[in-house]
PDB file of N, CA and C in Angstrom:
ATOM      1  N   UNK A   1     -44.986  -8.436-104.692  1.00  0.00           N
ATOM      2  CA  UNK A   1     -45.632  -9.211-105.721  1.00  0.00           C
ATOM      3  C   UNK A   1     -45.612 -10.668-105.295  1.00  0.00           C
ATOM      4  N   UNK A   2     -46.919 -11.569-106.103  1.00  0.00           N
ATOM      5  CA  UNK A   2     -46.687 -12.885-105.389  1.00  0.00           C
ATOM      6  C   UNK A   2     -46.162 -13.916-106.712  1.00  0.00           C
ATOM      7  N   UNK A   3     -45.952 -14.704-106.201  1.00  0.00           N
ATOM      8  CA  UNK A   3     -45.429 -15.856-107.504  1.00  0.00           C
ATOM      9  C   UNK A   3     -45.358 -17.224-106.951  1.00  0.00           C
ATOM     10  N   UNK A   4     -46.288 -17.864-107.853  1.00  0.00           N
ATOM     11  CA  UNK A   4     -46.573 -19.154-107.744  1.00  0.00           C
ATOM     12  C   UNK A   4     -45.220 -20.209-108.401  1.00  0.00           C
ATOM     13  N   UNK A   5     -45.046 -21.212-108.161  1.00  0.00           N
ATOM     14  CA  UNK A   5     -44.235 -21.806-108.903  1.00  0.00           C
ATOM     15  C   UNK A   5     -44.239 -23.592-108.374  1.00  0.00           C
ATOM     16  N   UNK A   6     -44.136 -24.347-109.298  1.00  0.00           N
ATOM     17  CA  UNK A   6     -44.185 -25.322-109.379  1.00  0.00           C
ATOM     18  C   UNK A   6     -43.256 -26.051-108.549  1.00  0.00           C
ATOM     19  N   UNK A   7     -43.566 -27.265-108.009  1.00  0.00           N
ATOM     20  CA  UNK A   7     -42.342 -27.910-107.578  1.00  0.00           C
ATOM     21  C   UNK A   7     -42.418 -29.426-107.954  1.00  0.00           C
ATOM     22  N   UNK A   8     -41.336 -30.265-107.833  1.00  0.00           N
ATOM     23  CA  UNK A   8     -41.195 -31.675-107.723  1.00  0.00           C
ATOM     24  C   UNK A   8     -40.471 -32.092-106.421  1.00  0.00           C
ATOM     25  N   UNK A   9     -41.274 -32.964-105.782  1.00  0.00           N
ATOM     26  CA  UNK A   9     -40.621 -33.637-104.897  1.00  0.00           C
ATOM     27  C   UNK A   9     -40.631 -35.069-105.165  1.00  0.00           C
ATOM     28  N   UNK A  10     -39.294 -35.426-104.390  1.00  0.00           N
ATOM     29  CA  UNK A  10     -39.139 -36.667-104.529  1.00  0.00           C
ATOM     30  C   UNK A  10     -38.656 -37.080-103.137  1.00  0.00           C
ATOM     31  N   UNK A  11     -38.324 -38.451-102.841  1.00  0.00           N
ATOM     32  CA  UNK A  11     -37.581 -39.017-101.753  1.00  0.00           C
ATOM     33  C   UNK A  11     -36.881 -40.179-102.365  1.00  0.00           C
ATOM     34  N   UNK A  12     -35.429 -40.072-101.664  1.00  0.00           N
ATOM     35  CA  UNK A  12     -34.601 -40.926-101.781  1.00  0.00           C
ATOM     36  C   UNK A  12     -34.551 -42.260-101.023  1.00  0.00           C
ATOM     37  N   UNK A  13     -33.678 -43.450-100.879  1.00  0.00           N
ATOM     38  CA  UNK A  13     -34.121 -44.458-100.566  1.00  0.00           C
ATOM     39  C   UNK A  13     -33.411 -44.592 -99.305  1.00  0.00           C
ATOM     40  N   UNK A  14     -32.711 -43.137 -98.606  1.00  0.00           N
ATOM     41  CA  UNK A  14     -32.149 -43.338 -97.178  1.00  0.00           C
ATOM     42  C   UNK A  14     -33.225 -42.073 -96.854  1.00  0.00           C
ATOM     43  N   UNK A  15     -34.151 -41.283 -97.266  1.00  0.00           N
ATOM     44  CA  UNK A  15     -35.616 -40.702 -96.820  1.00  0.00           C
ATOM     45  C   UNK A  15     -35.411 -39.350 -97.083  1.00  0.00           C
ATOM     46  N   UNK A  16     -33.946 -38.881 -97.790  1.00  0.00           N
ATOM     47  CA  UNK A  16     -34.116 -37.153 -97.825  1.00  0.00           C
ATOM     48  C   UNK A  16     -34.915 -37.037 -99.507  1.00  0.00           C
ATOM     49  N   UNK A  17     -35.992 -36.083 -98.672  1.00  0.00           N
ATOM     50  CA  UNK A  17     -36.738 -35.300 -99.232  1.00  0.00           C
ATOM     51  C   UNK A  17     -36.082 -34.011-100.220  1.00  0.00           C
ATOM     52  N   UNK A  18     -36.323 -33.944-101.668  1.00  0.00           N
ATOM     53  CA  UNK A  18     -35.469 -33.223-102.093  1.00  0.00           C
ATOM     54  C   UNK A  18     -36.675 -32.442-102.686  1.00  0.00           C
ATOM     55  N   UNK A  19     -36.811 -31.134-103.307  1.00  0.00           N
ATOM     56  CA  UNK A  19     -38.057 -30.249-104.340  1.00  0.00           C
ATOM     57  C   UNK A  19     -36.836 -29.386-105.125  1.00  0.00           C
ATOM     58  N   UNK A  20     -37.589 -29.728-106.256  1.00  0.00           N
ATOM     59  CA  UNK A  20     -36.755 -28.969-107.068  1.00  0.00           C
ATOM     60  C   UNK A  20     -37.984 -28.072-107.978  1.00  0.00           C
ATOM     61  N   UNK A  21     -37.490 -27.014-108.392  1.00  0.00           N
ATOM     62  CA  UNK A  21     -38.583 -25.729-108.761  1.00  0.00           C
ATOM     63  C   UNK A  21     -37.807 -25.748-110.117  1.00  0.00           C
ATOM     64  N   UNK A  22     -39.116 -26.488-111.599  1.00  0.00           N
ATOM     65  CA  UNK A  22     -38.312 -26.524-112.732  1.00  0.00           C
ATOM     66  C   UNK A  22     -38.375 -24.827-113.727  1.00  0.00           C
ATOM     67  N   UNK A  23     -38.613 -23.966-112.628  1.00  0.00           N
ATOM     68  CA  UNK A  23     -39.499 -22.814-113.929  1.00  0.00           C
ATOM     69  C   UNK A  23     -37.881 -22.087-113.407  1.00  0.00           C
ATOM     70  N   UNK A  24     -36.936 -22.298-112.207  1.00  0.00           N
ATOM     71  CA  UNK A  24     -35.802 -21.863-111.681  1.00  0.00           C
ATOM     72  C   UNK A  24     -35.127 -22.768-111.600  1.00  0.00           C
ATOM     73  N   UNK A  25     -33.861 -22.811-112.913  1.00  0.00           N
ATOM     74  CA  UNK A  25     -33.007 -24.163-112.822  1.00  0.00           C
ATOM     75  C   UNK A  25     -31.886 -23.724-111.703  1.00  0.00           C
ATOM     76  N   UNK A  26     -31.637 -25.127-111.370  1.00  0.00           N
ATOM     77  CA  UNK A  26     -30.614 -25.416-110.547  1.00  0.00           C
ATOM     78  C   UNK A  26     -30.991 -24.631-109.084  1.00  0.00           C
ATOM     79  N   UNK A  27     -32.491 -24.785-109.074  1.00  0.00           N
ATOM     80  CA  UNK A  27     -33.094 -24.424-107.420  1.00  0.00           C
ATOM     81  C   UNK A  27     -33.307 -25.172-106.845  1.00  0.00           C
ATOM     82  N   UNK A  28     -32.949 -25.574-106.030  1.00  0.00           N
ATOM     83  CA  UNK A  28     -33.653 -27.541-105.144  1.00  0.00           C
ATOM     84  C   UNK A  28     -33.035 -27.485-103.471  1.00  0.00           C
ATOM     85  N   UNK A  29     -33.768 -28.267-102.992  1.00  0.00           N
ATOM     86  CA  UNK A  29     -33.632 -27.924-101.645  1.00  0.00           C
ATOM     87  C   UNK A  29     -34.055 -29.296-100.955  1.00  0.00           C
ATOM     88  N   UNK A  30     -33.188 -29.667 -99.885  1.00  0.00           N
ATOM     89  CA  UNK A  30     -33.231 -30.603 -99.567  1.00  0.00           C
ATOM     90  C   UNK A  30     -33.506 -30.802 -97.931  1.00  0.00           C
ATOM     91  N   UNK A  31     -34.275 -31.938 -96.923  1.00  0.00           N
ATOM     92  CA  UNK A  31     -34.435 -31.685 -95.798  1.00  0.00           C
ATOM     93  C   UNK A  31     -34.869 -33.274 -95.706  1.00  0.00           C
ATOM     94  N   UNK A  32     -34.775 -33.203 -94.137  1.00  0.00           N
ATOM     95  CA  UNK A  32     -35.816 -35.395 -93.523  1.00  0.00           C
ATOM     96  C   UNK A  32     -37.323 -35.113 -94.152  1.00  0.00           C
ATOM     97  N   UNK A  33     -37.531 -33.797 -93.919  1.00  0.00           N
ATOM     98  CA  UNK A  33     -39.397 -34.436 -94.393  1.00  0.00           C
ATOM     99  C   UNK A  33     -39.796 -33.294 -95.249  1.00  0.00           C
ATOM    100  N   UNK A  34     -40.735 -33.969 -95.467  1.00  0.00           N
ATOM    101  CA  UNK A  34     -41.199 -32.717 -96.774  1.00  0.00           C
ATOM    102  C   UNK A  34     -41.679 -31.420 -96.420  1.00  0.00           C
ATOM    103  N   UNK A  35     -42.102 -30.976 -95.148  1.00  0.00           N
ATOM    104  CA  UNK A  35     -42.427 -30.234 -94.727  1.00  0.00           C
ATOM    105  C   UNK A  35     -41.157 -28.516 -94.661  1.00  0.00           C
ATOM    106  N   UNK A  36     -40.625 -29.210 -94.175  1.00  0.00           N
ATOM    107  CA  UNK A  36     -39.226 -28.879 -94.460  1.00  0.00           C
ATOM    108  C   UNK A  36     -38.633 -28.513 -95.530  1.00  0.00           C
ATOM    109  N   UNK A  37     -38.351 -29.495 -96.000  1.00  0.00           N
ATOM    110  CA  UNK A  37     -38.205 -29.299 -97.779  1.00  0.00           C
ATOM    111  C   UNK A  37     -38.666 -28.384 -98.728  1.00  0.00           C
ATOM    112  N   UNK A  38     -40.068 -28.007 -98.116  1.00  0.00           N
ATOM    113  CA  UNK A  38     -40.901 -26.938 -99.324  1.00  0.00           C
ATOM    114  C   UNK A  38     -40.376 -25.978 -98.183  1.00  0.00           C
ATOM    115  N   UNK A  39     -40.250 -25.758 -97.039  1.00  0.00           N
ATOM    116  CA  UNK A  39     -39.784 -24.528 -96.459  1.00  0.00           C
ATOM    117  C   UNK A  39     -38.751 -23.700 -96.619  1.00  0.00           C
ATOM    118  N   UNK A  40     -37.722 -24.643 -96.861  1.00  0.00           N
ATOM    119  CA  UNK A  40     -36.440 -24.214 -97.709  1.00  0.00           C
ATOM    120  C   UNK A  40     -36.571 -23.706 -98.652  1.00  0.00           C
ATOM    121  N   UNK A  41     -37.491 -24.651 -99.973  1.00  0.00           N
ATOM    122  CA  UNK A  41     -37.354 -24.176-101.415  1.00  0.00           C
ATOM    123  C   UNK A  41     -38.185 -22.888-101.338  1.00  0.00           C
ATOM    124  N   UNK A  42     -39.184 -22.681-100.552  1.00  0.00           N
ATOM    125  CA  UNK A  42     -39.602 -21.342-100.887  1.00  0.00           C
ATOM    126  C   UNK A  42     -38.748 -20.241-100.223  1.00  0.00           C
ATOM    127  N   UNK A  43     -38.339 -20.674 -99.109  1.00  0.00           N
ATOM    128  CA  UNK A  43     -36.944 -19.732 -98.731  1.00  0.00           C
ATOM    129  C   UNK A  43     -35.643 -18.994 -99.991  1.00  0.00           C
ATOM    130  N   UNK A  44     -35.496 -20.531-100.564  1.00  0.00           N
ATOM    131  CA  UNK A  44     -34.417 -20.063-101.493  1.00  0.00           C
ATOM    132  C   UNK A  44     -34.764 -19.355-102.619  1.00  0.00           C
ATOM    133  N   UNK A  45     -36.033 -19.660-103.160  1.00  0.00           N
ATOM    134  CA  UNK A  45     -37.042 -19.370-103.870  1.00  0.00           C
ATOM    135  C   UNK A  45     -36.737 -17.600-103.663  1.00  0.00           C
ATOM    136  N   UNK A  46     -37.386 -17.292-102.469  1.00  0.00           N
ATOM    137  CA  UNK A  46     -37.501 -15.848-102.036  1.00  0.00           C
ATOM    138  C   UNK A  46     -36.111 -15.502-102.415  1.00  0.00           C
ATOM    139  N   UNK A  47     -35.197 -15.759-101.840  1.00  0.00           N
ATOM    140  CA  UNK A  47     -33.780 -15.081-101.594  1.00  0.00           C
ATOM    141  C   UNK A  47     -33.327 -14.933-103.128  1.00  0.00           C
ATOM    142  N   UNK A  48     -33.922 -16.262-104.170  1.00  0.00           N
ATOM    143  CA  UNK A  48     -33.214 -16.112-105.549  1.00  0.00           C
ATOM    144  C   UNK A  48     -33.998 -14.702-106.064  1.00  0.00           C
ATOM    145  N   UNK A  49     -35.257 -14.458-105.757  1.00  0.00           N
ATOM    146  CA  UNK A  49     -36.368 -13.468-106.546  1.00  0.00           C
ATOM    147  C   UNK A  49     -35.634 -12.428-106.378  1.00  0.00           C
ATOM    148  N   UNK A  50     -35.652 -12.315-105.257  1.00  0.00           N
ATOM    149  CA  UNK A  50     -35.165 -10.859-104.535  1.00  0.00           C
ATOM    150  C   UNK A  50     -33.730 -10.142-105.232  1.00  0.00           C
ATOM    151  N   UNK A  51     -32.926 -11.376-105.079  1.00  0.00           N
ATOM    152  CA  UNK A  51     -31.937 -11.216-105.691  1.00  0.00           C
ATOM    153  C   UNK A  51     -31.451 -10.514-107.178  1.00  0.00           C
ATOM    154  N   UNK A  52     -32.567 -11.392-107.923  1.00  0.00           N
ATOM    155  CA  UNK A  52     -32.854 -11.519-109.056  1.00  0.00           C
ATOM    156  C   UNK A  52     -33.261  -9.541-109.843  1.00  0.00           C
ATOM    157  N   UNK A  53     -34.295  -9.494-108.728  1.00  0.00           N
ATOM    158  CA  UNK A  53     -34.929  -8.094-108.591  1.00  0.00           C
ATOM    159  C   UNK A  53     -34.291  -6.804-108.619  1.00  0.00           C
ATOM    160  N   UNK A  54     -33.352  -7.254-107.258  1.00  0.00           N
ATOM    161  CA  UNK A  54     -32.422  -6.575-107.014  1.00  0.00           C
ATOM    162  C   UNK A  54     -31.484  -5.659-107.823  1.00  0.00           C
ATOM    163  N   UNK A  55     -31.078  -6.495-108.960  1.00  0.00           N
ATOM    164  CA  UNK A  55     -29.798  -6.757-110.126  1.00  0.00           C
ATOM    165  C   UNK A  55     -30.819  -6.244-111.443  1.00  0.00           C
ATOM    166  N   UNK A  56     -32.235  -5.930-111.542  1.00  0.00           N
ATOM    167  CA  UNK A  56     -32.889  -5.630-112.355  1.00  0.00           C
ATOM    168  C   UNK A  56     -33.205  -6.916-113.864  1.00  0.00           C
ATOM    169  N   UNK A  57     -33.034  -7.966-113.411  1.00  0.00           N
ATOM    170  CA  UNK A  57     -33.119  -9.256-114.247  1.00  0.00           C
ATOM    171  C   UNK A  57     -34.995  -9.091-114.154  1.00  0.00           C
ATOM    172  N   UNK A  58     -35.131 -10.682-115.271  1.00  0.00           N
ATOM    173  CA  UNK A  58     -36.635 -10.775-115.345  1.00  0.00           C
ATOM    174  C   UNK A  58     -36.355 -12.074-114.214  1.00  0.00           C
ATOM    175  N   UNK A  59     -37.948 -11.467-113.934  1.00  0.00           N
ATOM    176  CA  UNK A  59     -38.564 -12.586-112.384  1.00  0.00           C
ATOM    177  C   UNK A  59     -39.472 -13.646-113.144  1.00  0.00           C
ATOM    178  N   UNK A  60     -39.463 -15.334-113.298  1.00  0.00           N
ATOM    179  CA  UNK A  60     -39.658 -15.810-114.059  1.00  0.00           C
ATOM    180  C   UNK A  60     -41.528 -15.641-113.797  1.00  0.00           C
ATOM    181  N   UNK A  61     -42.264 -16.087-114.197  1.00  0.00           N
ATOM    182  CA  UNK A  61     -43.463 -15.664-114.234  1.00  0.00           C
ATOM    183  C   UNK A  61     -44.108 -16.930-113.444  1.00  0.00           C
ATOM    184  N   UNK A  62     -45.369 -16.780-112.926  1.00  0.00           N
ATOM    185  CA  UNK A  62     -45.642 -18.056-111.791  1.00  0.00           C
ATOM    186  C   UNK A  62     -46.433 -19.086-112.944  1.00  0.00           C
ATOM    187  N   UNK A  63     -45.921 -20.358-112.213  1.00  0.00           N
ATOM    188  CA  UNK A  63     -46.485 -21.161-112.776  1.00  0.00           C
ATOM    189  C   UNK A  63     -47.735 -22.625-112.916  1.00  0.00           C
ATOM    190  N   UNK A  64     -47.796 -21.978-111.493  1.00  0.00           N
ATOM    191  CA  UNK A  64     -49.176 -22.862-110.384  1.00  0.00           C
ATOM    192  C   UNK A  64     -49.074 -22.591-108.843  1.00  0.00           C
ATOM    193  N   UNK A  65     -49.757 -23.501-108.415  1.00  0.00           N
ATOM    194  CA  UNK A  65     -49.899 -22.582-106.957  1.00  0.00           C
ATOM    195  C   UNK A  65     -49.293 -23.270-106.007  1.00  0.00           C
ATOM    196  N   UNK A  66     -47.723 -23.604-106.163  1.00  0.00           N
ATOM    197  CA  UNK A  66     -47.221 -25.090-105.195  1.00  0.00           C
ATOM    198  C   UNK A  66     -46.451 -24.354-103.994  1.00  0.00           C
ATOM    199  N   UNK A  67     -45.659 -23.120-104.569  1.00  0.00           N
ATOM    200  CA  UNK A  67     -44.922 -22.381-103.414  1.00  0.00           C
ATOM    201  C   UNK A  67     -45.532 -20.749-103.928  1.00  0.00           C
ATOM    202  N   UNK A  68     -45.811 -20.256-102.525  1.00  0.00           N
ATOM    203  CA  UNK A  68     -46.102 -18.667-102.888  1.00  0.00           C
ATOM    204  C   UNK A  68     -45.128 -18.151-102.155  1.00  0.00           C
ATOM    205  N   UNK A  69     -44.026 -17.144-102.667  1.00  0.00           N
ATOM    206  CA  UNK A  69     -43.455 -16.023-102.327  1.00  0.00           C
ATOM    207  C   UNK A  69     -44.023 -14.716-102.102  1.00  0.00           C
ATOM    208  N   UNK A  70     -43.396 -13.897-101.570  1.00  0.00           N
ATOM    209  CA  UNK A  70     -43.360 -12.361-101.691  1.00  0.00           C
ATOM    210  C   UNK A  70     -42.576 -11.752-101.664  1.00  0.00           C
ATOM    211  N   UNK A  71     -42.116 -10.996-102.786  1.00  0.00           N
ATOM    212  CA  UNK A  71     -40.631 -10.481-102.581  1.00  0.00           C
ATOM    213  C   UNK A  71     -41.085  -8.860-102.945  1.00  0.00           C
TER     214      UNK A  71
END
């Protein structure tokens, strides 16, 4: 299944790039460039779904098209 989900990025004032995914609290991921940064969060992204799946929980529902998974 796929799932869209929102992100925020920001940068700090020594340059790390942080995204945080508000539809999955306390998901955020940090890297030097943003490129990076969304690579992670959809990484962790995946690993939380899966997880999530796994354990038979609800998978939160997508919420735009900023990171796509497949779990």
């Amino acid at each position: 299944m796929i799932r869209r989900y929102k992100v925020e990025v920001s940068t700090d004032n020594s340059g790390w790039v942080t995204v945080r995914v508000p539809s999955i609290p306390d998901m955020h991921s940090e890297a030097h460039t943003r490129e990076q940064a969304l690579q992670f969060a959809a990484n962790s992204v995946t690993s939380h779904l899966k997880s999530l799946a796994a354990s038979g929980c609800d998978i939160p529902d997508s919420d735009t098209d900023a990171i796509v998974v497949d779990i």
